[in-house]
Protein backbone atom coordinates (compact mmCIF):
# COMPACT_ATOMS: atom_id res chain seq x y z
CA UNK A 1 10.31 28.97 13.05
CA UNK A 2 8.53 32.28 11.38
CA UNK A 3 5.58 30.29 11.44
CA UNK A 4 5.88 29.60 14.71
CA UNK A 5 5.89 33.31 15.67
CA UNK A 6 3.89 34.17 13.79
CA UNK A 7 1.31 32.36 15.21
CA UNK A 8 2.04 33.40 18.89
CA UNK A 9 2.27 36.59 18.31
CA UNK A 10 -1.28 36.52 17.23
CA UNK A 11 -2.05 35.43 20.71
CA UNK A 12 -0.26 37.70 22.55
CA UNK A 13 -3.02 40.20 22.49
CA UNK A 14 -6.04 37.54 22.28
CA UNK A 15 -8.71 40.37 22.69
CA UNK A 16 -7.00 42.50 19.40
CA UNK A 17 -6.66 39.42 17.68
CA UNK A 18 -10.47 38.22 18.64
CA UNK A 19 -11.82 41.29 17.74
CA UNK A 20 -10.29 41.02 14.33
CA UNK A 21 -10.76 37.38 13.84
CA UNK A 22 -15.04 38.23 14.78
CA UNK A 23 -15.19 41.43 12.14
CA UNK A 24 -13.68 38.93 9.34
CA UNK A 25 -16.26 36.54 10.21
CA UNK A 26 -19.73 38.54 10.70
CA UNK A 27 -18.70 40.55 7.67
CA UNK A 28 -18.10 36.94 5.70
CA UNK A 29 -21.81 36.24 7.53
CA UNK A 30 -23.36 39.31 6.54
CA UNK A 31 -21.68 39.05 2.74
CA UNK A 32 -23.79 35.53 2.22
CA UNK A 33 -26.27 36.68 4.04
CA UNK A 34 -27.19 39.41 1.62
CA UNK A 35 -26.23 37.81 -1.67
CA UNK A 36 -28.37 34.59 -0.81
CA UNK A 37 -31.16 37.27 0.30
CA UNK A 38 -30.83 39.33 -3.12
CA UNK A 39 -30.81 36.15 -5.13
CA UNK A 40 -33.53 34.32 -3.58
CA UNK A 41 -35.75 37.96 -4.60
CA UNK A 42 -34.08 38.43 -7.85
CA UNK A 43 -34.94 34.43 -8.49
CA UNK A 44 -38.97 34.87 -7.08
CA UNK A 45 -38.99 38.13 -9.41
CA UNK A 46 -37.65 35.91 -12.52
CA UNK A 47 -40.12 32.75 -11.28
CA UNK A 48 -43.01 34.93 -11.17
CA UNK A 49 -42.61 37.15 -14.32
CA UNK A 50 -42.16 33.72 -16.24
CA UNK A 51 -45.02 31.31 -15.03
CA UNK A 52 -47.46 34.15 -13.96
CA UNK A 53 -46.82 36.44 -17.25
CA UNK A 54 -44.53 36.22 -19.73
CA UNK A 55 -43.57 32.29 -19.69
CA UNK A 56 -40.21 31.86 -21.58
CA UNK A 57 -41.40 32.19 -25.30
CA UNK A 58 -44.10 33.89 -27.31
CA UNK A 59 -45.16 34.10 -30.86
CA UNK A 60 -47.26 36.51 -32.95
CA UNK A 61 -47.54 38.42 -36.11
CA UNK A 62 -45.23 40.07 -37.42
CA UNK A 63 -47.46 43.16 -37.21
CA UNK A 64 -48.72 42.62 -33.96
CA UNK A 65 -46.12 44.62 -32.07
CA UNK A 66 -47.05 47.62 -33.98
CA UNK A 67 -51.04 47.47 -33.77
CA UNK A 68 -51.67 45.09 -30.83
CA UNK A 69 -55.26 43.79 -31.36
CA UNK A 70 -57.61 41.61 -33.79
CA UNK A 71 -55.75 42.80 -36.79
CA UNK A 72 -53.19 40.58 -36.88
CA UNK A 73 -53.44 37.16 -35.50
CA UNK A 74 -51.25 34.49 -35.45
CA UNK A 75 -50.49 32.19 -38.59
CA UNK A 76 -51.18 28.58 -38.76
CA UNK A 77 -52.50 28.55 -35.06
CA UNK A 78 -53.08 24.53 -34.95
CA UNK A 79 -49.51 24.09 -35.78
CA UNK A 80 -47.81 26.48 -32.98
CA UNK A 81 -50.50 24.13 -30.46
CA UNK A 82 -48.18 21.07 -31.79
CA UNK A 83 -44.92 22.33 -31.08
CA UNK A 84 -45.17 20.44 -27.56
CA UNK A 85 -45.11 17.21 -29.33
CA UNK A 86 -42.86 17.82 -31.63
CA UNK A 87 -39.91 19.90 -29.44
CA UNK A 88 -38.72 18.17 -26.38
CA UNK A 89 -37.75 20.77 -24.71
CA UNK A 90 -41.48 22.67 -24.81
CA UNK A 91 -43.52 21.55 -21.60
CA UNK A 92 -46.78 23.40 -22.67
CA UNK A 93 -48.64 26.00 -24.46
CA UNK A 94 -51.49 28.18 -24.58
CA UNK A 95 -53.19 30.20 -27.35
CA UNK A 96 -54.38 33.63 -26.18
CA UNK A 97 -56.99 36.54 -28.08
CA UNK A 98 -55.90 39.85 -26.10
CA UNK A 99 -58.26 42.67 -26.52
CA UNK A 100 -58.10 46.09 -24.56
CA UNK A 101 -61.90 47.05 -23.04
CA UNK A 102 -63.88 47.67 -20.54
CA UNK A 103 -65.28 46.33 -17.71
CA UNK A 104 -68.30 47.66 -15.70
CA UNK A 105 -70.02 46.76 -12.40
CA UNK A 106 -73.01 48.60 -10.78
CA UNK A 107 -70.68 50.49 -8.71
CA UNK A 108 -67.80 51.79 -11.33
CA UNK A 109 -66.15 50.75 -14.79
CA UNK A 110 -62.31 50.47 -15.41
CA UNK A 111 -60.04 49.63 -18.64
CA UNK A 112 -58.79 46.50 -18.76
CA UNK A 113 -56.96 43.80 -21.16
CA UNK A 114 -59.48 40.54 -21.83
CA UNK A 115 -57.22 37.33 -21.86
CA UNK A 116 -59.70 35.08 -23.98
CA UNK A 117 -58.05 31.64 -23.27
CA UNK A 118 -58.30 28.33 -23.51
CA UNK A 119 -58.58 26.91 -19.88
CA UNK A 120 -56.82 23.82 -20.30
CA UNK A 121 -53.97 25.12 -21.92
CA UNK A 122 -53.63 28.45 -19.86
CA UNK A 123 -53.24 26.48 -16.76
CA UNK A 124 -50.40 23.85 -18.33
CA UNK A 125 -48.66 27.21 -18.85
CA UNK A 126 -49.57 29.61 -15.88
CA UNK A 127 -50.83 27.48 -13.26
CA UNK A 128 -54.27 29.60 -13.17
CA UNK A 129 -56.32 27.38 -10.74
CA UNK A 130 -53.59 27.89 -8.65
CA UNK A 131 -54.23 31.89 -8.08
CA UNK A 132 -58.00 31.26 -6.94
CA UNK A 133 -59.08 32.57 -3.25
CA UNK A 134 -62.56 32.24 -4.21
CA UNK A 135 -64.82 30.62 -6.62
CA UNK A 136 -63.44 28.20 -9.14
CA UNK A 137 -61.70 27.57 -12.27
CA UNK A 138 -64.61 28.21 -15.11
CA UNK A 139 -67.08 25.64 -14.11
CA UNK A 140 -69.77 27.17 -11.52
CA UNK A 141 -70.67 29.35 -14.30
CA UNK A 142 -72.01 27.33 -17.18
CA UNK A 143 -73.09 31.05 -19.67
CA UNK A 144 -70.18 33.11 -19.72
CA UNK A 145 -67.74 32.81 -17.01
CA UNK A 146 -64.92 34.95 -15.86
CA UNK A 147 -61.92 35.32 -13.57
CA UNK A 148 -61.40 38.87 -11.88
CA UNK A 149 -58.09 39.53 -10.08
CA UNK A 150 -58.94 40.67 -6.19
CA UNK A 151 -57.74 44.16 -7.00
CA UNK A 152 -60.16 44.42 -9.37
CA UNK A 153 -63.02 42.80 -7.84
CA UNK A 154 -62.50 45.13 -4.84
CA UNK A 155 -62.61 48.06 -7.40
CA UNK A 156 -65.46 46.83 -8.53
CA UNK A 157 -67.33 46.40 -5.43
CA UNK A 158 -68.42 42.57 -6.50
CA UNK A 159 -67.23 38.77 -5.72
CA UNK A 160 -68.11 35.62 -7.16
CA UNK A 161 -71.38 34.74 -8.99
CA UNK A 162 -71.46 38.86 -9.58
CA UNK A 163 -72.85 40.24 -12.62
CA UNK A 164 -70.28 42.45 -14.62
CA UNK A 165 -70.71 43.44 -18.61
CA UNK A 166 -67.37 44.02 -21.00
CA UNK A 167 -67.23 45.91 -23.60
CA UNK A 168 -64.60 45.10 -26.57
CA UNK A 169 -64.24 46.42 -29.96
CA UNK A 170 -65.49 43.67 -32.69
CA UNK A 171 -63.59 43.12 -35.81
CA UNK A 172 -64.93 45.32 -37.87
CA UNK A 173 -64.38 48.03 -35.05
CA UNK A 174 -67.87 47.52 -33.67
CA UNK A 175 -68.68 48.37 -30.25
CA UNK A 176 -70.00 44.87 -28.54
CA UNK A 177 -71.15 44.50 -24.96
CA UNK A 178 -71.35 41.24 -23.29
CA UNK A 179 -73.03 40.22 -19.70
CA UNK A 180 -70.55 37.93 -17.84
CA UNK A 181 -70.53 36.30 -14.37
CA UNK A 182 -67.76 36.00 -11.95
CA UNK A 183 -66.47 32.47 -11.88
CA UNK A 184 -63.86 33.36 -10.05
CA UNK A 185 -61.02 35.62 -7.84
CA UNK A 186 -57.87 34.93 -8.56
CA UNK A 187 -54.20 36.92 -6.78
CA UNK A 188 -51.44 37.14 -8.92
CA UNK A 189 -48.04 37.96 -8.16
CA UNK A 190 -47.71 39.81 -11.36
CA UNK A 191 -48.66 43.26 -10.47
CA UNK A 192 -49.44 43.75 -14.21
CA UNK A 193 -51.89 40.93 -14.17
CA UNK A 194 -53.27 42.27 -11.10
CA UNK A 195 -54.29 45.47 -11.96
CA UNK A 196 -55.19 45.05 -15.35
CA UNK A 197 -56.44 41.23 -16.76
CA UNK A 198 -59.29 39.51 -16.97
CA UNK A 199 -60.11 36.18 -18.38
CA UNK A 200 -62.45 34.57 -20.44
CA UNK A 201 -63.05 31.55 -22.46
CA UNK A 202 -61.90 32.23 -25.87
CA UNK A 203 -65.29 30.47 -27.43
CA UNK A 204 -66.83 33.41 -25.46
CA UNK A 205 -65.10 36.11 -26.68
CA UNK A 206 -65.23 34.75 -30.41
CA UNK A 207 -68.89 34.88 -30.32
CA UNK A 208 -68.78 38.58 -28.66
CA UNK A 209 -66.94 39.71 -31.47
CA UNK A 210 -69.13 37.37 -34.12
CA UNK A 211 -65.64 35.96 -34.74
CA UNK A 212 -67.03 32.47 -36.98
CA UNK A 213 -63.27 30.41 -35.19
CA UNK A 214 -61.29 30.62 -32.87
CA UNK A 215 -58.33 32.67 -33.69
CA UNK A 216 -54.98 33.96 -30.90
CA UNK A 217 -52.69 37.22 -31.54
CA UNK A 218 -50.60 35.39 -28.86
CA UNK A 219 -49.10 32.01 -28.07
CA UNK A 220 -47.30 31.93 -24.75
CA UNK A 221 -44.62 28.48 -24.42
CA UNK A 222 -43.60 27.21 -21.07
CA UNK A 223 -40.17 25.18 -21.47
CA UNK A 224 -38.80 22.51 -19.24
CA UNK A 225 -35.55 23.95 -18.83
CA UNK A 226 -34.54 27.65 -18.89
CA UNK A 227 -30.98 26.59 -20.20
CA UNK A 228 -32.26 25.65 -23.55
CA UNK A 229 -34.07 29.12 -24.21
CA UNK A 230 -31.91 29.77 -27.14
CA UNK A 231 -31.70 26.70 -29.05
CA UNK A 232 -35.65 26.14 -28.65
CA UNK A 233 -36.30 29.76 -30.11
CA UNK A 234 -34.14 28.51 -32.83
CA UNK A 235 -35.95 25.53 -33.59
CA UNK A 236 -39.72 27.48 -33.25
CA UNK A 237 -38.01 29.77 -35.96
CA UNK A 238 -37.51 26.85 -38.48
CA UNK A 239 -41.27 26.37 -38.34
CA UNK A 240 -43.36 29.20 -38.37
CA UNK A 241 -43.14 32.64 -39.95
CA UNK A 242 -44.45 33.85 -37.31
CA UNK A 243 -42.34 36.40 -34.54
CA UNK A 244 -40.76 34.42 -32.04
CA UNK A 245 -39.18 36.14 -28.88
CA UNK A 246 -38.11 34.76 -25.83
CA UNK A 247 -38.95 36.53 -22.43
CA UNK A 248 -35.78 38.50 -22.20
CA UNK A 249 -36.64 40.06 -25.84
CA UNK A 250 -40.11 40.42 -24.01
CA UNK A 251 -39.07 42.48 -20.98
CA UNK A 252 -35.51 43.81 -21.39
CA UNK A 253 -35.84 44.93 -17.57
CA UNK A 254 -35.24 41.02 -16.66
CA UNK A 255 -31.55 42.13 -18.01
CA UNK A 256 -31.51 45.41 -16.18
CA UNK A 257 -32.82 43.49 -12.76
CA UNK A 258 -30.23 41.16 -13.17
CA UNK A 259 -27.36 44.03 -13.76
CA UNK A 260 -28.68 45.66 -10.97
CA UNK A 261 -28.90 42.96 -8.76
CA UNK A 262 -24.79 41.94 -9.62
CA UNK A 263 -24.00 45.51 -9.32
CA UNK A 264 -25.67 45.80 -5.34
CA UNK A 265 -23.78 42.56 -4.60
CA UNK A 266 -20.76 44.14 -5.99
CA UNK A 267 -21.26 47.08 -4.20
CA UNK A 268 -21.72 45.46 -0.90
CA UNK A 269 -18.89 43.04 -1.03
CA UNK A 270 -16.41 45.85 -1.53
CA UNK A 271 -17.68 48.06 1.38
CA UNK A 272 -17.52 45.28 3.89
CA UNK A 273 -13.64 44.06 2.32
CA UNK A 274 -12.83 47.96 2.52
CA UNK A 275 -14.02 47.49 6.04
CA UNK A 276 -12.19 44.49 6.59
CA UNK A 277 -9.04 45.65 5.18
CA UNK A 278 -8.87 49.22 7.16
CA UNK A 279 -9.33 47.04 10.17
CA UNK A 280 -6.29 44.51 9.42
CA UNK A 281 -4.28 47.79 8.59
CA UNK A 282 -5.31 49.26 11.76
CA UNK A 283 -4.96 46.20 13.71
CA UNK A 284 -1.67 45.32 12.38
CA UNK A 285 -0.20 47.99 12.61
CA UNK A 286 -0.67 48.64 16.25
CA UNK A 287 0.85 45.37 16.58
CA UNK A 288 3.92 46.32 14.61
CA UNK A 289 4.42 49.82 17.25
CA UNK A 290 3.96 47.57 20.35
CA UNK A 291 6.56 44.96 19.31
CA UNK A 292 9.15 47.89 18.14
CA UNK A 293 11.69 47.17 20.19
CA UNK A 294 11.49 43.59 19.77
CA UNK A 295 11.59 43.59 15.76
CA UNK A 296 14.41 45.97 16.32
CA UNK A 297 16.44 43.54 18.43
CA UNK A 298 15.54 40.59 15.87
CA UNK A 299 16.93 42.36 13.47
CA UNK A 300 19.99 43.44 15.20
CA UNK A 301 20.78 39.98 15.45
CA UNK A 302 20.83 39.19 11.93
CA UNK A 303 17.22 38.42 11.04
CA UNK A 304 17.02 39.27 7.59
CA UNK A 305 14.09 41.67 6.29
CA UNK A 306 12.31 39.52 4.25
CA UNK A 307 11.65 37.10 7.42
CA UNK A 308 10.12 40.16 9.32
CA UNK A 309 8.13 40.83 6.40
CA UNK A 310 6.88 37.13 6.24
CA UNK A 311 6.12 37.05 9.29
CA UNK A 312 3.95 39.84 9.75
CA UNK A 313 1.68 38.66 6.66
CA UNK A 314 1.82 35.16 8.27
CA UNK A 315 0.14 36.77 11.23
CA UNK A 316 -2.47 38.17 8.94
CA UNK A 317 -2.68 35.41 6.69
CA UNK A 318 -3.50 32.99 9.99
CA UNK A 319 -6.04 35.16 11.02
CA UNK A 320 -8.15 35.31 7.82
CA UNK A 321 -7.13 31.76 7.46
CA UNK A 322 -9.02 31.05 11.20
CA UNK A 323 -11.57 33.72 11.00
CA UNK A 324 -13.49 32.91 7.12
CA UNK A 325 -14.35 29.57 8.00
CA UNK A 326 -16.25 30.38 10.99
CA UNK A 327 -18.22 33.28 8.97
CA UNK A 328 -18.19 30.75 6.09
CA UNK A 329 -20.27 28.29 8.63
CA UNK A 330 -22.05 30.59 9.87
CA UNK A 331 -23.63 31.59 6.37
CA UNK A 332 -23.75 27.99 5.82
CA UNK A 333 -25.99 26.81 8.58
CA UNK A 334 -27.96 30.44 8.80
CA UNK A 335 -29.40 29.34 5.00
CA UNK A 336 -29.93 25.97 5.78
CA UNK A 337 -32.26 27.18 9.00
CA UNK A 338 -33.98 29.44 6.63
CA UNK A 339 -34.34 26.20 4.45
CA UNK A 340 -35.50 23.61 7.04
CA UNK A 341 -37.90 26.20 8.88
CA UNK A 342 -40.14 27.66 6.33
CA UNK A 343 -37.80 30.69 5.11
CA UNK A 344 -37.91 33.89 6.34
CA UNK A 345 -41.52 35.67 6.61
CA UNK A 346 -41.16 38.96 5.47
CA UNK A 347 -45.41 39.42 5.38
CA UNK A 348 -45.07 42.67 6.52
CA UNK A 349 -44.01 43.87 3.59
CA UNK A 350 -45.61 41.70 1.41
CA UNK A 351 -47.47 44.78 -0.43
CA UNK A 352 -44.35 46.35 -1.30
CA UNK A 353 -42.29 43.30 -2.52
CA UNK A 354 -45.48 41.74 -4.65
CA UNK A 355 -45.10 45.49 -6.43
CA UNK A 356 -42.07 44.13 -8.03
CA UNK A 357 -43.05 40.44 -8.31
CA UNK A 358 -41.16 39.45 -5.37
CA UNK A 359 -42.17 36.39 -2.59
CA UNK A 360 -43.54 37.21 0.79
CA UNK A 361 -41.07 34.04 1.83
CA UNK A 362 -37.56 34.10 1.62
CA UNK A 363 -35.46 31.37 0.87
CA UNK A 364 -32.05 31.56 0.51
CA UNK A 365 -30.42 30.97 -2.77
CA UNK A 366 -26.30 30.87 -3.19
CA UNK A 367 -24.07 28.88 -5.48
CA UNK A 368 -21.63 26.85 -3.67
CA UNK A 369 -18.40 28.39 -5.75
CA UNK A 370 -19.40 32.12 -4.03
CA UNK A 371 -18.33 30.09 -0.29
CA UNK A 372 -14.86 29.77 -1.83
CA UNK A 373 -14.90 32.63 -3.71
CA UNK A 374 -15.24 34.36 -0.46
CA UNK A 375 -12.65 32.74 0.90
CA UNK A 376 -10.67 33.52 -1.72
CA UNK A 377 -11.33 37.24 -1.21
CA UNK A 378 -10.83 37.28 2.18
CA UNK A 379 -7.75 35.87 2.05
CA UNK A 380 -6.45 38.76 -0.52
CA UNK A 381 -7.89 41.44 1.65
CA UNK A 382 -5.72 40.27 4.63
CA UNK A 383 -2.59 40.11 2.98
CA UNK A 384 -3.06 42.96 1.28
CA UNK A 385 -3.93 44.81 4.65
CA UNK A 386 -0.48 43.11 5.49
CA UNK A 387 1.72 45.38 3.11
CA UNK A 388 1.65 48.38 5.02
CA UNK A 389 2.45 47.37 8.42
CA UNK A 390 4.74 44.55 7.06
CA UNK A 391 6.86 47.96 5.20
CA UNK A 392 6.75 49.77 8.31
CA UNK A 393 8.01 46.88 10.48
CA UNK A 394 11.42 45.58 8.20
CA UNK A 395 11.64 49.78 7.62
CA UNK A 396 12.57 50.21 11.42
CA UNK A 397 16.20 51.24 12.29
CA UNK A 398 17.29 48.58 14.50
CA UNK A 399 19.33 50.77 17.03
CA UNK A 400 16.50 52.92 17.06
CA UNK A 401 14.21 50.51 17.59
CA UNK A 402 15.73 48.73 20.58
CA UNK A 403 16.46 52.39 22.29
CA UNK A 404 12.75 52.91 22.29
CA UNK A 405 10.90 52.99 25.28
């Protein structure tokens, strides 16, 4: 029977009661709306950092970290190109000399890092080839070849099959200057790459630097499966002396993003439930003051409090119960547009977003446990925007109550 009520007493005012029933469900919309949105950037930030920078693991000398440059170069570098063969979980890896320099054009010079690579191997690990929009991947250029990102080609005033010269220190602290063509143009969306990388063949820069091998200060290690970060560091540990450190170690902001990113979602859940719940209060509440005189006369005939209180959280519990599924679908089939058509395009402010990493396209990227997590939450902001008016209703004097007009 309170059941009953309950639920046609919800009806008796079906424009309160659709009002209330649409604000649950937009802000459920608008809640998986914006944590699908801040994953999907948080995830093309992560993505990006990893296969366009940092990849998951890199090794070097112990010393490198404090004097980054020829001084110390990796131990035993034929072994740490093995590790893909002999750790399952490794997918590739590429050995990298990093020098800082310069790099001049007939128009200006700029400072710069020189990525002396192996091509082969950088592109198992970064996808390279992948970055071109003009020229190609080392082979128009048979003498010295090299890949400019388009910021820096456009600082440089030159494009492919351009003449530029770098200029490196040697190992013996030498100045050397080397003529190099532009193989070529490559856009990253690592803004560090961007603005500051260039790339070479590493037999080039050896002879440059009348280096009599080839030598790396870094190895970079793409891994199948970001779940088994840990354990693989472990097992690159057991063999080489060489410093190992995964991405995170790398770039502690990737733990700071992250932090930041829960925190937002955190932030915005609770202002739309604070919403939500000052709303139920309100609307409750009003319903409890209309129907005065008729909880007064159910209580004169014997309804006990308890029943008045159940009721009125019934009411709220029925609405929540109606209202988060629709804003549940909604979420539901808005991300799975987003996922059939193409994303959302968000070109417009592709500058801005590429300054952090981020995609131009978003797709939409939610666990399924946050749908009934929401649910969940929902659910406990209704009855808890219950309490009050449910107090104030079984509070009423019943003689009172049925004298009032």
């Amino acid at each position: 029977m309170i059941l009953s009520l309950a639920w046609k007493n919800i009806w008796r005012s079906k424009r309160r009661s659709f009002v209330v029933m649409s604000a649950v469900a937009i802000g459920v919309w608008s809640i998986i709306f914006m944590v699908s949105f801040y994953n999907s950037m948080m995830g093309a930030i992560s993505r990006n950092s990893l296969q366009h920078d940092y990849s998951h693991i890199q090794i070097h000398h112990e010393g490198y970290l404090s004097d980054p440059g020829l001084d110390f170069q990796v131990k035993n570098p034929s072994k740490l190109l093995e590790f893909p063969s002999q750790i399952s979980d490794i997918k590739a890896a590429s050995g990298r000399l990093i020098v800082n320099g310069m790099v001049a054009s007939p128009k200006t010079n700029l400072g710069i890092q020189v990525y002396a690579i192996d091509p082969a191997d950088e592109a198992a690990v970064t996808d390279l080839p992948s970055f071109l929009i003009a020229g190609d991947y080392f082979t128009n250029i048979k003498r010295n070849p090299i890949l400019l990102s388009q910021k820096l080609a456009e600082k440089l005033k030159v494009k492919v099959r351009s003449k530029v010269v770098i200029t490196v220190q040697d190992l013996e602290a030498n100045i050397r200057a080397g003529a190099f063509r532009v193989s070529g143009i490559f856009h990253s969306k690592s803004p560090r790459i961007n603005n500051g990388v260039v790339y070479l063949r590493d037999q080039d820069l050896s002879k440059l630097i009348n280096s009599t091998d080839t030598s790396f200060n870094e190895f970079a290690f793409l891994l199948k499966d970001n779940e088994s970060l840990i354990q693989t560091k472990k097992k690159m540990e057991m063999k080489t002396k060489n410093l190992v450190r995964t991405y995170r170690e790398i770039a502690p902001e990737f733990d700071m993003i992250e932090e930041g990113s829960a925190i937002s979602k955190q932030v915005i859940t609770v202002i739309v439930m604070l919403a939500l719940l000052f709303g139920i209060i309100n609307t409750m509440l009003m319903a409890v003051l209309e129907r005065t005189k008729e909880i007064g006369m159910l209580r004169a005939i014997g309804m006990f409090k308890r029943k008045i209180f159940l009721m009125i959280v019934l009411e709220t519990f029925m609405i929540s119960l109606v209202s988060a599924p629709v804003g549940l679908m909604a979420g539901f089939l808005t991300n799975v547009y987003f996922e059939k058509n193409g994303g959302m395009d968000l070109s417009q402010y592709a500058g801005a977003l590429e300054q952090y990493g981020g995609d131009a396209i978003f797709y939409p990227e939610i666990a399924q446990s946050t749908y009934f997590f929401l649910m969940l939450v929902v659910i406990m902001t209704a009855l808890m925007g219950a309490i009050y008016p449910a107090i104030k209703a079984v509070n009423l004097k019943p003689l009172e109550a049925i004298r009032k007009v």
